[in-house]
Protein backbone atom coordinates (compact mmCIF):
# COMPACT_ATOMS: atom_id res chain seq x y z
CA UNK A 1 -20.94 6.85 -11.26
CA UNK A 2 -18.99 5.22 -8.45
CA UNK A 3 -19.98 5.54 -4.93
CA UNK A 4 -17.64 5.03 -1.73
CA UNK A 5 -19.44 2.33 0.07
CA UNK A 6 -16.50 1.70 2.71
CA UNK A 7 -12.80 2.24 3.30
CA UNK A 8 -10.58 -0.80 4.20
CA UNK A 9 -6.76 -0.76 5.16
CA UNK A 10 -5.13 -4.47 4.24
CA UNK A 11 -1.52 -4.99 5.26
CA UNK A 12 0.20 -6.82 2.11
CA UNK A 13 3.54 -7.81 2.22
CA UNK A 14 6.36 -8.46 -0.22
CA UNK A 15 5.89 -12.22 -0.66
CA UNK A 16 2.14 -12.22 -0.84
CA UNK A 17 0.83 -13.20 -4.34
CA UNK A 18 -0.94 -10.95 -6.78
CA UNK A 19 -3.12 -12.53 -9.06
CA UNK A 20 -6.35 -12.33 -11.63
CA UNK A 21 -9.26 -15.04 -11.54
CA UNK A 22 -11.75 -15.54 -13.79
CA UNK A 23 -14.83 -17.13 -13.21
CA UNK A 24 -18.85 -17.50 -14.83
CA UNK A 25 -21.39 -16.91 -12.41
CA UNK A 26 -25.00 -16.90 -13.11
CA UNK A 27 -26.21 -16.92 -16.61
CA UNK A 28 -22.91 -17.31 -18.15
CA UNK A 29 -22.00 -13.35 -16.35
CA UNK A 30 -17.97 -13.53 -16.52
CA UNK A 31 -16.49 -12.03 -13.20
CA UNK A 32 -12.85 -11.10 -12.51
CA UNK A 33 -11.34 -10.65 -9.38
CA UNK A 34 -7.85 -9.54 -8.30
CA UNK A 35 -6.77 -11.21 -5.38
CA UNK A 36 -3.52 -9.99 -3.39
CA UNK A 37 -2.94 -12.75 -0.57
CA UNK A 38 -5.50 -14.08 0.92
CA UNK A 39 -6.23 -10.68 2.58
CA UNK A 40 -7.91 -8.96 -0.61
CA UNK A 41 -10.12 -9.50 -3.17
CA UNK A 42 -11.38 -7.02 -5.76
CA UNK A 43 -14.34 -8.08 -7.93
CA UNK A 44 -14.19 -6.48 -10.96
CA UNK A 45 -17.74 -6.31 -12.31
CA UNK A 46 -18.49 -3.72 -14.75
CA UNK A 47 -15.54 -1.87 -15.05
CA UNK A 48 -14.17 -0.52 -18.50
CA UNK A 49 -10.85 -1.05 -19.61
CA UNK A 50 -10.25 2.99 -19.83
CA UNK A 51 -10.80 2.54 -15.95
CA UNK A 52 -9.03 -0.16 -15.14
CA UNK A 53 -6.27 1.75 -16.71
CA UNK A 54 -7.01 4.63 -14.30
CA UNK A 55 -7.02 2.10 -11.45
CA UNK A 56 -2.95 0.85 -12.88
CA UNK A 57 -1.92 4.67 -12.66
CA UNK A 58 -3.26 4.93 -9.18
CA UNK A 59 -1.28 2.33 -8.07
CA UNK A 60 1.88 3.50 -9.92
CA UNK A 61 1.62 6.77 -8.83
CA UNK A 62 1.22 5.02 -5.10
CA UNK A 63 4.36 2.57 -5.74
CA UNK A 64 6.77 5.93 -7.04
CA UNK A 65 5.18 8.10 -3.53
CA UNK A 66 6.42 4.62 -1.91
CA UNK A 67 9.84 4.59 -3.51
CA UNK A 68 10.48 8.22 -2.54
CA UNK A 69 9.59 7.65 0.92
CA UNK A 70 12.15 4.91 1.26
CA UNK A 71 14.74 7.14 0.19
CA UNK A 72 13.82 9.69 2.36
CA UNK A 73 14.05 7.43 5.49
CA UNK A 74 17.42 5.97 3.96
CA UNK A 75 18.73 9.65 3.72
CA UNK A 76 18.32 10.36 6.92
CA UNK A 77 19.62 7.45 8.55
CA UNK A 78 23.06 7.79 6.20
CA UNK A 79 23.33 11.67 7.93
CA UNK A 80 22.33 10.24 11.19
CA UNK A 81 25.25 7.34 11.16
CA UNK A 82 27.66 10.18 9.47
CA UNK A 83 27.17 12.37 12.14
CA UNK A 84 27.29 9.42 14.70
CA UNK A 85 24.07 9.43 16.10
CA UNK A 86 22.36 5.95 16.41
CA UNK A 87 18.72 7.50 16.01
CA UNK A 88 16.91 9.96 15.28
CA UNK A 89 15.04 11.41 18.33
CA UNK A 90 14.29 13.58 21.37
CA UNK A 91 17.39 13.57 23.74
CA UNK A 92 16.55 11.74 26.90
CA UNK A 93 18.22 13.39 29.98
CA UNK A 94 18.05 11.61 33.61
CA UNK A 95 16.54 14.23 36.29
CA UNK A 96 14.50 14.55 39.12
CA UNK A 97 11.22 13.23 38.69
CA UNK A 98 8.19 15.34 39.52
CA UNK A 99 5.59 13.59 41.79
């Protein structure tokens, strides 16, 4: 059973490194931990590899939601410039001000 213990938003960009270490901590126990920059680290301590698999589709499922919200945002910026609008937004009209 796994149990929420916390919820943590990390900010990783393109050029940060993603990368498995290995080490032997005490009594010979092998840890692994994924590291992504030097914001993140994820120990990997008893995990199976049926859910480490589970883990890879989670994140491949979260890089094709990624993919299709680029295009999205690209989409609307090609009908935006088509239709000769610089942005996307409410209208801003000069008035009198209420006090």
């Amino acid at each position: 059973m796994s149990r929420v213990t916390g919820v943590v938003a990390v900010s990783i960009d393109a050029d940060d490194e993603i990368e498995t270490a290995y080490r032997t901590g005490y009594r010979g126990r092998q840890f692994a931990t994924l590291r992504v920059g030097n914001a993140l680290g994820i120990d990997v301590v008893d995990a199976s590899p049926e859910v480490l698999r589970k883990l890879a589709a989670g994140f491949e499922e979260l890089a094709e939601w990624a993919e299709a919200r680029d295009a999205s945002a690209d989409v609307a910026d090609e009908v935006a410039a088509e239709d000769g609008v610089r942005s996307i937004g409410v209208p801003f009209k000069r008035g009198p001000v209420a006090a």
